[in-house]
Protein backbone atom coordinates (compact mmCIF):
# COMPACT_ATOMS: atom_id res chain seq x y z
CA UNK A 1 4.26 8.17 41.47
CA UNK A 2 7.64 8.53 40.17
CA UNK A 3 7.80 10.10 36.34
CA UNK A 4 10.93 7.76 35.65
CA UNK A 5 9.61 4.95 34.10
CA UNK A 6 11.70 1.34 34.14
CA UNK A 7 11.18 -0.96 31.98
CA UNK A 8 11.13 -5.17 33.23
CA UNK A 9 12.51 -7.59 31.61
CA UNK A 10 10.55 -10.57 29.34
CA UNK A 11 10.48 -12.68 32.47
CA UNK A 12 9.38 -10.24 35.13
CA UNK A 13 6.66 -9.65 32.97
CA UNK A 14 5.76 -13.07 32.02
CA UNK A 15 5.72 -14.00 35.76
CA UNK A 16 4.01 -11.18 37.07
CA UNK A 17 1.16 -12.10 34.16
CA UNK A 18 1.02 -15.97 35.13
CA UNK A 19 0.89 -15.49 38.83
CA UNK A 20 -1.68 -12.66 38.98
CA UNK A 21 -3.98 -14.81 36.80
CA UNK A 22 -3.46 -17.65 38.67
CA UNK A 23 -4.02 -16.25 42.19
CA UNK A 24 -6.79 -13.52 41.30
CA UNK A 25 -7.64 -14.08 37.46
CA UNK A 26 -6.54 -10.51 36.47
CA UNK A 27 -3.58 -9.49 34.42
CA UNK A 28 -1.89 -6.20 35.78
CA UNK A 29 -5.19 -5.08 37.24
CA UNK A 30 -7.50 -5.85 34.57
CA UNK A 31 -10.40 -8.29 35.98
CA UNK A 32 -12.18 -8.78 33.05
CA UNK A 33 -10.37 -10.72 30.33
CA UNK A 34 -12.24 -10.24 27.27
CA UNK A 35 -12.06 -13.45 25.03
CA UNK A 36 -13.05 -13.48 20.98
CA UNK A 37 -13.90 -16.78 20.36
CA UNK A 38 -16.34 -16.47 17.29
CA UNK A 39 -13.29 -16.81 14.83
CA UNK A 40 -14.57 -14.08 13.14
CA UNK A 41 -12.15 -11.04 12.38
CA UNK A 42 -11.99 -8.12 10.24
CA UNK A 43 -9.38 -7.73 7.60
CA UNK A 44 -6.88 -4.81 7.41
CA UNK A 45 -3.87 -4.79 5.09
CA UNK A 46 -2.34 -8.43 4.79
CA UNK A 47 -3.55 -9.01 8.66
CA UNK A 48 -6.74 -9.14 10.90
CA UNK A 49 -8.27 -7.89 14.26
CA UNK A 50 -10.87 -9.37 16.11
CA UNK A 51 -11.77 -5.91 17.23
CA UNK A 52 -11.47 -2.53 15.86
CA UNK A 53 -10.81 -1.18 18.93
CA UNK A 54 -7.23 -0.39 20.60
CA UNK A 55 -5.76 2.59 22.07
CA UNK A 56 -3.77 5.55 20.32
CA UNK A 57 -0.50 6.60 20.47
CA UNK A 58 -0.09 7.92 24.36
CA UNK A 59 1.16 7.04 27.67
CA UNK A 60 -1.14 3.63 27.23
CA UNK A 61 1.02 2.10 24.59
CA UNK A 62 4.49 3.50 26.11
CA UNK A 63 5.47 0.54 28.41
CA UNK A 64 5.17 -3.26 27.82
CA UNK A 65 2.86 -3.84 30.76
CA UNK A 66 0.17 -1.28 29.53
CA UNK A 67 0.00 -2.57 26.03
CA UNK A 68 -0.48 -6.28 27.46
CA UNK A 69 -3.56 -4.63 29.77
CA UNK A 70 -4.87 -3.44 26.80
CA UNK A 71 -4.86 -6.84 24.90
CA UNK A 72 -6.65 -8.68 27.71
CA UNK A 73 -8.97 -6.31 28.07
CA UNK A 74 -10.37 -6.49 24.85
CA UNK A 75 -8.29 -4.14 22.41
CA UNK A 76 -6.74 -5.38 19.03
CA UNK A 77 -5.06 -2.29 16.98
CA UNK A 78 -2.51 -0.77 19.12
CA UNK A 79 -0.96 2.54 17.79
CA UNK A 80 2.23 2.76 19.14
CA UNK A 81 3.52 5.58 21.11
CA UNK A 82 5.05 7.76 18.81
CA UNK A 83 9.40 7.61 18.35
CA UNK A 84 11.49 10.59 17.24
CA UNK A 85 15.16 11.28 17.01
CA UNK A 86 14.92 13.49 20.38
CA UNK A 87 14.71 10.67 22.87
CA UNK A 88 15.23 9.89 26.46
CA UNK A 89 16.83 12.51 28.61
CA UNK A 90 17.17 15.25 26.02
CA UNK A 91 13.31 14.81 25.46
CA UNK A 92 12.44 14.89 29.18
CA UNK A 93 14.03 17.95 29.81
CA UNK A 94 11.70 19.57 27.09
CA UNK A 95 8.70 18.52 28.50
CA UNK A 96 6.76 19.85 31.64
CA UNK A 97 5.78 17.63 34.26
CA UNK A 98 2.91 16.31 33.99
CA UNK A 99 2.40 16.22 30.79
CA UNK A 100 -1.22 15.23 30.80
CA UNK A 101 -3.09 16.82 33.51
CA UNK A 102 -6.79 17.37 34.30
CA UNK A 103 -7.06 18.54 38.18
CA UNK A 104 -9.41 21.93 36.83
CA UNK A 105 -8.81 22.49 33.27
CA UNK A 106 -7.55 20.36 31.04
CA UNK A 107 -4.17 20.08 29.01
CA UNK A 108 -1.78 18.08 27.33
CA UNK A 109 2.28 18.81 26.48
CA UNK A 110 3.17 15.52 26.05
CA UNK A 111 5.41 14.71 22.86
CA UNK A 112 6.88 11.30 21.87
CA UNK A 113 7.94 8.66 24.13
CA UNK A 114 10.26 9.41 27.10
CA UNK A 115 12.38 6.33 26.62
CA UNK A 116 15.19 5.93 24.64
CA UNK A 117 14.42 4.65 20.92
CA UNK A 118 16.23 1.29 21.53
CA UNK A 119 13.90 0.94 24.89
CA UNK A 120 11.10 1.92 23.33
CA UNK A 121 12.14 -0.64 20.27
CA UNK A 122 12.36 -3.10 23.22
CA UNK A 123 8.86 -2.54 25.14
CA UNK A 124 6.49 -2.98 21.71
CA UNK A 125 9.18 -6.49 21.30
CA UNK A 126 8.26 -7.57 24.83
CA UNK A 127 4.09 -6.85 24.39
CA UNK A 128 4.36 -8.34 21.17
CA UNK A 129 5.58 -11.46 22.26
CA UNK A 130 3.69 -11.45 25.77
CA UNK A 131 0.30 -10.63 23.87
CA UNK A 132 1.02 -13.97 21.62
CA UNK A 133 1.71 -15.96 23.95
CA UNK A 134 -1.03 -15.24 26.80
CA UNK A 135 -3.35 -14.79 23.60
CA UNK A 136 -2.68 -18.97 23.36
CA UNK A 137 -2.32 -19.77 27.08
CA UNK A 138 -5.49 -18.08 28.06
CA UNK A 139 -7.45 -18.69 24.64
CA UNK A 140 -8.33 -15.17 24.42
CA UNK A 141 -8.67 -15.41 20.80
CA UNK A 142 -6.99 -15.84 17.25
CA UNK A 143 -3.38 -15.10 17.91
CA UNK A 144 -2.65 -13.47 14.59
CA UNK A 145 -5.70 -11.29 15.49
CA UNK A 146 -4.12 -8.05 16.57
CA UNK A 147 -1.86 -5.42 14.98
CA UNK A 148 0.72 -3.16 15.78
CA UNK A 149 1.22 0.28 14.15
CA UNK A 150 4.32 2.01 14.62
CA UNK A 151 4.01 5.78 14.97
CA UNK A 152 7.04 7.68 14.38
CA UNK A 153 7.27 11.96 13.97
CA UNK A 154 8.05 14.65 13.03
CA UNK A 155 9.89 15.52 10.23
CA UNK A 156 11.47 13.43 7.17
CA UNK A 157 15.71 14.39 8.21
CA UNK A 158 14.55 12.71 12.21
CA UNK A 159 12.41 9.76 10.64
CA UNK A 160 15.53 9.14 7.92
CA UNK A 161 18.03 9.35 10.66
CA UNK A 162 20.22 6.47 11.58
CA UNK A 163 17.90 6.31 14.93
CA UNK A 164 14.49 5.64 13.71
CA UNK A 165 15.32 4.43 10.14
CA UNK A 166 16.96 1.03 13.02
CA UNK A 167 13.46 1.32 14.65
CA UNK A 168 11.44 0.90 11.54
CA UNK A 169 13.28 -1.49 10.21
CA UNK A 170 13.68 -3.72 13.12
CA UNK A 171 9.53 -3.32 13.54
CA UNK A 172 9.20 -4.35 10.35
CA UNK A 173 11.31 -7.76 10.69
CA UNK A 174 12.66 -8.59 14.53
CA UNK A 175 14.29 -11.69 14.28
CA UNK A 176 18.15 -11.06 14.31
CA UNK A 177 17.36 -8.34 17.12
CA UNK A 178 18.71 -8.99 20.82
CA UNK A 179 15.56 -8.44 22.53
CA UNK A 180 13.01 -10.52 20.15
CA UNK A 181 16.11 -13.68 20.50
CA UNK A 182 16.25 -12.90 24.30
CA UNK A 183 11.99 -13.30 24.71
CA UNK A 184 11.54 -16.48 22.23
CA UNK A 185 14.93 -17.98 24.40
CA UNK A 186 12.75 -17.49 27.87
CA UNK A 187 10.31 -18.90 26.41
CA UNK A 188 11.48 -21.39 25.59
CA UNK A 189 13.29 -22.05 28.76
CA UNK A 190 10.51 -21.82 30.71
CA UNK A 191 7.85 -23.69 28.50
CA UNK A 192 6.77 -25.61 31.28
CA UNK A 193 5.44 -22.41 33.07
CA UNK A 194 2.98 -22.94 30.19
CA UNK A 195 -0.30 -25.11 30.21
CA UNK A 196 -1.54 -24.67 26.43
CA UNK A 197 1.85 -23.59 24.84
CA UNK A 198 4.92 -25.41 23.59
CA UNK A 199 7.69 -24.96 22.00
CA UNK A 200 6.72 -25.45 18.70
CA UNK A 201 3.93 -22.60 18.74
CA UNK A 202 6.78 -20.79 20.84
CA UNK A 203 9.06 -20.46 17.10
CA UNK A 204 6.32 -19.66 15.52
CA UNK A 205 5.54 -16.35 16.81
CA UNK A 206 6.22 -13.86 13.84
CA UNK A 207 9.16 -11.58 13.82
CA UNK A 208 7.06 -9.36 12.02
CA UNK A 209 5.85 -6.93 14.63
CA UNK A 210 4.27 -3.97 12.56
CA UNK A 211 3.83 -3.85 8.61
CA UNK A 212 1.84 -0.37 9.38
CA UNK A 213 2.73 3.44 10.20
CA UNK A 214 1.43 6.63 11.27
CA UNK A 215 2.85 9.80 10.55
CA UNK A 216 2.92 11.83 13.84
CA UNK A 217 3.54 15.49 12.60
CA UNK A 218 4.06 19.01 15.41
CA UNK A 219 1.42 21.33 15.15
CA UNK A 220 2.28 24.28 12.31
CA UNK A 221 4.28 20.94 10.18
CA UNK A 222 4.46 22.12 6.47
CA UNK A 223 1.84 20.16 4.18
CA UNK A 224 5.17 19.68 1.38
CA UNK A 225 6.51 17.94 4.76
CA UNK A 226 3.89 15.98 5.66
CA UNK A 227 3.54 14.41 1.68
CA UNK A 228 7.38 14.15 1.91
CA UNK A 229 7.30 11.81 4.85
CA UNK A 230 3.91 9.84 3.85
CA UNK A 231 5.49 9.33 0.18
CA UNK A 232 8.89 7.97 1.77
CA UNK A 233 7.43 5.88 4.39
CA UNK A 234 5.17 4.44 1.49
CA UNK A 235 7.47 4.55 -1.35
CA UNK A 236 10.75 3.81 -0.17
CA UNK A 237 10.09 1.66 3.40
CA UNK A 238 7.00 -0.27 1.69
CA UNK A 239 4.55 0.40 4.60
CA UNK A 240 0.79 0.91 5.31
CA UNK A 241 0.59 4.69 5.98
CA UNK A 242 -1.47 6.22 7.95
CA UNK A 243 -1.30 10.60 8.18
CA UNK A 244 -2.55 12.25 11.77
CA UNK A 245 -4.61 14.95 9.35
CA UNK A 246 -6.32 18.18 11.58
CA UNK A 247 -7.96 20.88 9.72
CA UNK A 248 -7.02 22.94 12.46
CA UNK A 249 -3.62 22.71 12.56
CA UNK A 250 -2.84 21.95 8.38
CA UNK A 251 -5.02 25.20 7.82
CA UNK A 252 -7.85 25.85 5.83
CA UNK A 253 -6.25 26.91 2.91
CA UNK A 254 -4.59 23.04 2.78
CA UNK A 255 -8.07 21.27 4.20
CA UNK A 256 -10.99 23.61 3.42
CA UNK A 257 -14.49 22.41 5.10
CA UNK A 258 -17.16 23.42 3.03
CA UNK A 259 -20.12 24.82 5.33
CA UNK A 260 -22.59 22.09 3.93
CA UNK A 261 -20.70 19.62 1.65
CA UNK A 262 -18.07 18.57 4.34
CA UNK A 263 -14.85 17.96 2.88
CA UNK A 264 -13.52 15.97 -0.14
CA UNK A 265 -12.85 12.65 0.16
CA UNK A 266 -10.82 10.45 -2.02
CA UNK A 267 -11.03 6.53 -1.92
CA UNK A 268 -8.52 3.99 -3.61
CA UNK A 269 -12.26 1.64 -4.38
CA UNK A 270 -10.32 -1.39 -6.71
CA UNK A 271 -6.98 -2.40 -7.85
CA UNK A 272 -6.34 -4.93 -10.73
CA UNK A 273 -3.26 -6.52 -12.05
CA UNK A 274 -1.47 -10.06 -12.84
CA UNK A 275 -2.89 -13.45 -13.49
CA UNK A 276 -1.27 -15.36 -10.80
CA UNK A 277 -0.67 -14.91 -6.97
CA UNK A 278 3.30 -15.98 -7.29
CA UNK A 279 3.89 -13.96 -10.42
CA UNK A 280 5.08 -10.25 -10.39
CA UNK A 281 2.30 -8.66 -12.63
CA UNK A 282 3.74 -6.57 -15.31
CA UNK A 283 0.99 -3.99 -14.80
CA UNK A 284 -2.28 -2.62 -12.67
CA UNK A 285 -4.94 -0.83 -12.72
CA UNK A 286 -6.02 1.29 -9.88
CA UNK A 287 -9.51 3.01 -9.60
CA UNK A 288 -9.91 6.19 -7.44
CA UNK A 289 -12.97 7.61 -6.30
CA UNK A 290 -12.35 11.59 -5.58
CA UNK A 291 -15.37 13.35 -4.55
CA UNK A 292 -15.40 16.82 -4.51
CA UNK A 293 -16.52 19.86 -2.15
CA UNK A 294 -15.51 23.66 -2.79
CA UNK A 295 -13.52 24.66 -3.33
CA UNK A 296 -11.47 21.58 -4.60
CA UNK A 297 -11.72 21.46 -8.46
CA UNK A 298 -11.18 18.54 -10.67
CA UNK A 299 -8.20 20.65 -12.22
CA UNK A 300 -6.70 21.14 -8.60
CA UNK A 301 -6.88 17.42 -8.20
CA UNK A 302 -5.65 16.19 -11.93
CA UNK A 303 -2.49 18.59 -11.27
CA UNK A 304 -1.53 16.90 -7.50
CA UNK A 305 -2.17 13.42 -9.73
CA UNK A 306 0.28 14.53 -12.63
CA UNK A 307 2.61 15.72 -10.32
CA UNK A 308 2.68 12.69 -7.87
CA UNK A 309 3.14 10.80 -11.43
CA UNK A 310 6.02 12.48 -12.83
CA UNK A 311 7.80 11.65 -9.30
CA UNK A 312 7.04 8.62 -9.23
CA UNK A 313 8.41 7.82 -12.61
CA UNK A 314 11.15 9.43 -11.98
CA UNK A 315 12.00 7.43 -8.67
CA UNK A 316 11.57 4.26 -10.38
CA UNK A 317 13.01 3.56 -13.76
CA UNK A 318 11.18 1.89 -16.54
CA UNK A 319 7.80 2.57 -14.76
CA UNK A 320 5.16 4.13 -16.86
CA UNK A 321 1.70 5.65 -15.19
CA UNK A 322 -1.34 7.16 -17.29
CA UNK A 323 -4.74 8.09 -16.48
CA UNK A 324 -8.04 8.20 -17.27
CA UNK A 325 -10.65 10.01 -16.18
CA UNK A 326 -14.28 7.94 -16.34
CA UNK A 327 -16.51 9.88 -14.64
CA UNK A 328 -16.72 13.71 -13.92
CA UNK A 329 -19.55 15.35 -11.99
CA UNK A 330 -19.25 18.20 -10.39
CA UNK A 331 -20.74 19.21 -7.14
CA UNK A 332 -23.68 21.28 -6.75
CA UNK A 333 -23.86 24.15 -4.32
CA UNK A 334 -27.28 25.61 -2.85
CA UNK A 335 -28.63 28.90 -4.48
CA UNK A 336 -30.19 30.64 -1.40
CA UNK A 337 -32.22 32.70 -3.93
CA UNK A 338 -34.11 30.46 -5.98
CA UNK A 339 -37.37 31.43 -6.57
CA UNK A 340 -37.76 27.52 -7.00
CA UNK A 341 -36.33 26.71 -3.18
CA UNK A 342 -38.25 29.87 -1.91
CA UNK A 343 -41.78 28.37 -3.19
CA UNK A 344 -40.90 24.88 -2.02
CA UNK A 345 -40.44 25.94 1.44
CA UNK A 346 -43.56 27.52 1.43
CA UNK A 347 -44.95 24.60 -0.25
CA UNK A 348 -43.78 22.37 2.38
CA UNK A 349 -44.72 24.78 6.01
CA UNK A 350 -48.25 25.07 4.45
CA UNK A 351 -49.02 21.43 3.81
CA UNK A 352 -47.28 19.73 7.04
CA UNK A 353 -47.86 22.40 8.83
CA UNK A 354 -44.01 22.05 10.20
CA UNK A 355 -40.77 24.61 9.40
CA UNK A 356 -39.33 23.54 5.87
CA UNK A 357 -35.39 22.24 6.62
CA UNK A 358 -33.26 22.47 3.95
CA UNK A 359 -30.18 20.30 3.81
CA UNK A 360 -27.43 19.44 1.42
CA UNK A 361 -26.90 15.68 0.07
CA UNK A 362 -23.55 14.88 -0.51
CA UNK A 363 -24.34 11.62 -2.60
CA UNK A 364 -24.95 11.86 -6.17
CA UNK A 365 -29.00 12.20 -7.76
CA UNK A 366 -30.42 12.93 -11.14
CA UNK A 367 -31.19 16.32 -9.98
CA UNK A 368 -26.99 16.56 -9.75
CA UNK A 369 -27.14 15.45 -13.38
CA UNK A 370 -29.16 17.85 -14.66
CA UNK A 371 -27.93 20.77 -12.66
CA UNK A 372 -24.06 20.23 -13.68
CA UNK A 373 -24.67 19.97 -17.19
CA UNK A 374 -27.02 22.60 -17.97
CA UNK A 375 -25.47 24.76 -15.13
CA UNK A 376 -29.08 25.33 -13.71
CA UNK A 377 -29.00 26.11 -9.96
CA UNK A 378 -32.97 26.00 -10.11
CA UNK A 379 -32.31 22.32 -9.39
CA UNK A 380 -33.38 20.22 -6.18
CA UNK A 381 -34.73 17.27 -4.89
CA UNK A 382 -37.53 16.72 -2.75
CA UNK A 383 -39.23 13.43 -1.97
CA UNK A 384 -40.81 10.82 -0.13
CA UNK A 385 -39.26 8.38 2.50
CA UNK A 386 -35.88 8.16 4.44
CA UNK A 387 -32.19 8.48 3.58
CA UNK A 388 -31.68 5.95 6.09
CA UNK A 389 -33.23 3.44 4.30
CA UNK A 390 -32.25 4.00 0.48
CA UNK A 391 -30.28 1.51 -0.85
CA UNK A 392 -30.57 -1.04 2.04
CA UNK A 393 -32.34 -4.24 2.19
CA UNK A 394 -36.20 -4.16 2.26
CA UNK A 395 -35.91 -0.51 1.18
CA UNK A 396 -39.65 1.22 1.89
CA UNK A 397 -41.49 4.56 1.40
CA UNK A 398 -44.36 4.58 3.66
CA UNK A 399 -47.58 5.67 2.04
CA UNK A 400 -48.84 8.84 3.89
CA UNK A 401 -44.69 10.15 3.01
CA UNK A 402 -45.94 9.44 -0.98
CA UNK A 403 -49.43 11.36 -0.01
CA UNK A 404 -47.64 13.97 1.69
CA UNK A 405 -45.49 14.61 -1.44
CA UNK A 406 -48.14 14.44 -3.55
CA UNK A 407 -49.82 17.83 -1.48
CA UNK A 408 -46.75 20.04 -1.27
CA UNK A 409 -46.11 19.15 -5.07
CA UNK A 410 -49.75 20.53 -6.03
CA UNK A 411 -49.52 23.28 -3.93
CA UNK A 412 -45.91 24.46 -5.15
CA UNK A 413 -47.10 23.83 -8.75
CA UNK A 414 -49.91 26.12 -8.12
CA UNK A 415 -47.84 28.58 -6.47
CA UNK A 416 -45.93 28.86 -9.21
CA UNK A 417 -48.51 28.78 -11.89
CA UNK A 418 -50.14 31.81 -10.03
CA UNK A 419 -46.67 33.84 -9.87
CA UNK A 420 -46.68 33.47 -13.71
């Protein structure tokens, strides 16, 4: 297999796509032509997908013909692979050959994509407009159910260069491009290759390729980079963002773990504003949900908030942001010597006859309450039933948990009656 990869043109592809299906009913290999047909789809930004599913960034979403294998069989989010400002044969020489390999251990050196920008630009134009088509021709489902996401890397001077600032753009609207003219002209031309298509759902296919964006950053990439690019890509080229976020290569100082709270999570829940769809509202409001884990404190938090404030304001004239905090609890770690946890445990191995497990709960319980405002770490929770089952439909405790509960609660009570 040569490494050299050559792109075909709209028509070879189109061709090759038809005339496989018709003679074997597989497209580029793939047997098995998944079709949605429900109508139903699940919502992301202003767009849908039929399926959450779709490859990442990677050799599978490099060339035309792979991303059109992936639609038919099945996938419907397609991260791009990844664009830089070293492209083509200044990248190739960089990179050992193969890239990806997995004959006894494996490994992976692979970087961006190997073409050119403007070929790469070119191959996500051609699957675009393939995908739409065959996704009418072969009624393999909604046509407007699949997304692109562009993926671009790896620091904010290559992503603002002349190079990829073209790519984004053009992603973002297609229609005065060469390519996207030269695939809705074939088609056009060659409408009667088509069975369920015509020309009218032919100029209809939106220019719009991706709306959406993920942040490809090198290993060792500064955190003060990585918010540089995410704010400009968000601020500035008015996309969905998306951040490729490792603990293990941002560092633990940047994304701590806790050993049994997990890591803090933050979650943009509602956002308010205007009175009509067509109208520019004059304001919003926007409710975040940031929950905690050490050793993240609400003042480390309220400091990246004033901070991502002041530039903001500062960006755009006349805009004013406050805040207000509604809601402040703060988490709750284990004390591994409580007398109270020590008798529980004991409590529970002599009842059930079973080794006590002790867990953390990273939701939210009276016991919380109580614990963060009287900064008592004699504080747990202990109970009958499942966690699976809280807050669900036909919620249940099954009796012998309640009976159960009802022993190890007499016996800890006595336990600690007697220490007294």
């Amino acid at each position: 297999m040569s490494d050299i990869m050559r792109p075909m043109s709209i028509g070879h592809l189109m061709n090759w796509a038809l005339s496989e299906y018709k003679k074997k009913g597989s497209i580029f290999g793939i047997d098995k032509l998944v079709h949605y047909t429900s109508g139903q789809a699940l919502p992301i930004y202003e767009e849908k997908i039929e399926s959450p599913f779709g490859p990442a960034a990677g050799p599978n979403t490099q060339l035309a013909q792979n991303i059109i294998a992936s639609y038919v069989a099945g996938s419907r989010f397609f991260e791009l692979k990844t664009v830089q400002v070293m492209d083509g044969a200044e990248l190739s020489a960089c990179v050992a050959k193969p890239c990806i390999t997995a004959g006894d251990e494996c490994y992976n050196c692979e970087w961006s994509t190997e073409l050119y920008v403007s070929q790469a630009y070119a191959e996500y134009v051609k699957a675009w407009v393939v995908c739409k088509i065959l996704a009418k021709e072969l009624g393999l489902g909604n046509p407007d159910g699949f997304v692109f996401n562009m993926s671009v890397g790896y620091d904010l001077e290559g992503i603002k260069s002349e190079k990829v600032n073209t790519f984004i753009d053009d992603m973002i609207e297609a229609k005065d491009t060469e390519v996207f003219k030269e695939c809705i002209n074939w088609a056009l031309e060659n409408v009667d290759s088509f069975e369920n298509v015509d020309a009218d759902y032919i100029k209809s296919i939106s220019s719009n390729i991706s709306s959406s964006i993920t942040e490809s950053t090198l290993h060792g990439c500064p955190p003060d980079e990585i918010e540089r690019i995410a704010t400009y890509l968000i601020t500035e080229k008015h996309l969905h963002t998306f951040i490729k976020c490792n603990p293990t290569l941002l560092g633990y100082e940047y994304f701590p773990v806790h050993e049994e709270l997990g890591y803090s999570t933050i979650t943009f829940g509602q956002i308010q504003g205007g009175y009509q769809p067509y109208v520019v509202p004059d304001a919003c409001t926007i409710f975040i949900d940031c929950r905690l884990a050490p050793p993240i404190t609400d003042q480390i938090i309220v400091q990246h908030f004033y901070k991502i404030i002041k530039e903001i304001e500062t960006q755009i004239p006349g805009i004013k942001i406050s805040y207000d905090i509604t809601g402040n609890r703060p988490y709750i770690e284990k004390n591994p010597d409580s007398i109270l946890l020590k008798n529980l445990k004991e409590a529970v191995e002599a009842e059930t006859k079973q080794k006590a497990v002790v867990k953390a709960f990273t939701g939210y319980t009276d016991t919380a309450v109580i614990a963060g405002r009287l900064h008592n770490t004699e504080c747990m929770s202990y109970g009958p039933g499942s966690l699976q089952y809280a807050h669900k439909p036909d919620e249940f405790v099954e009796i012998r948990d309640i009976i159960r509960c009802e022993k190890v609660m007499n016996h800890l009570v006595m336990s600690l009656c007697e220490e007294r």
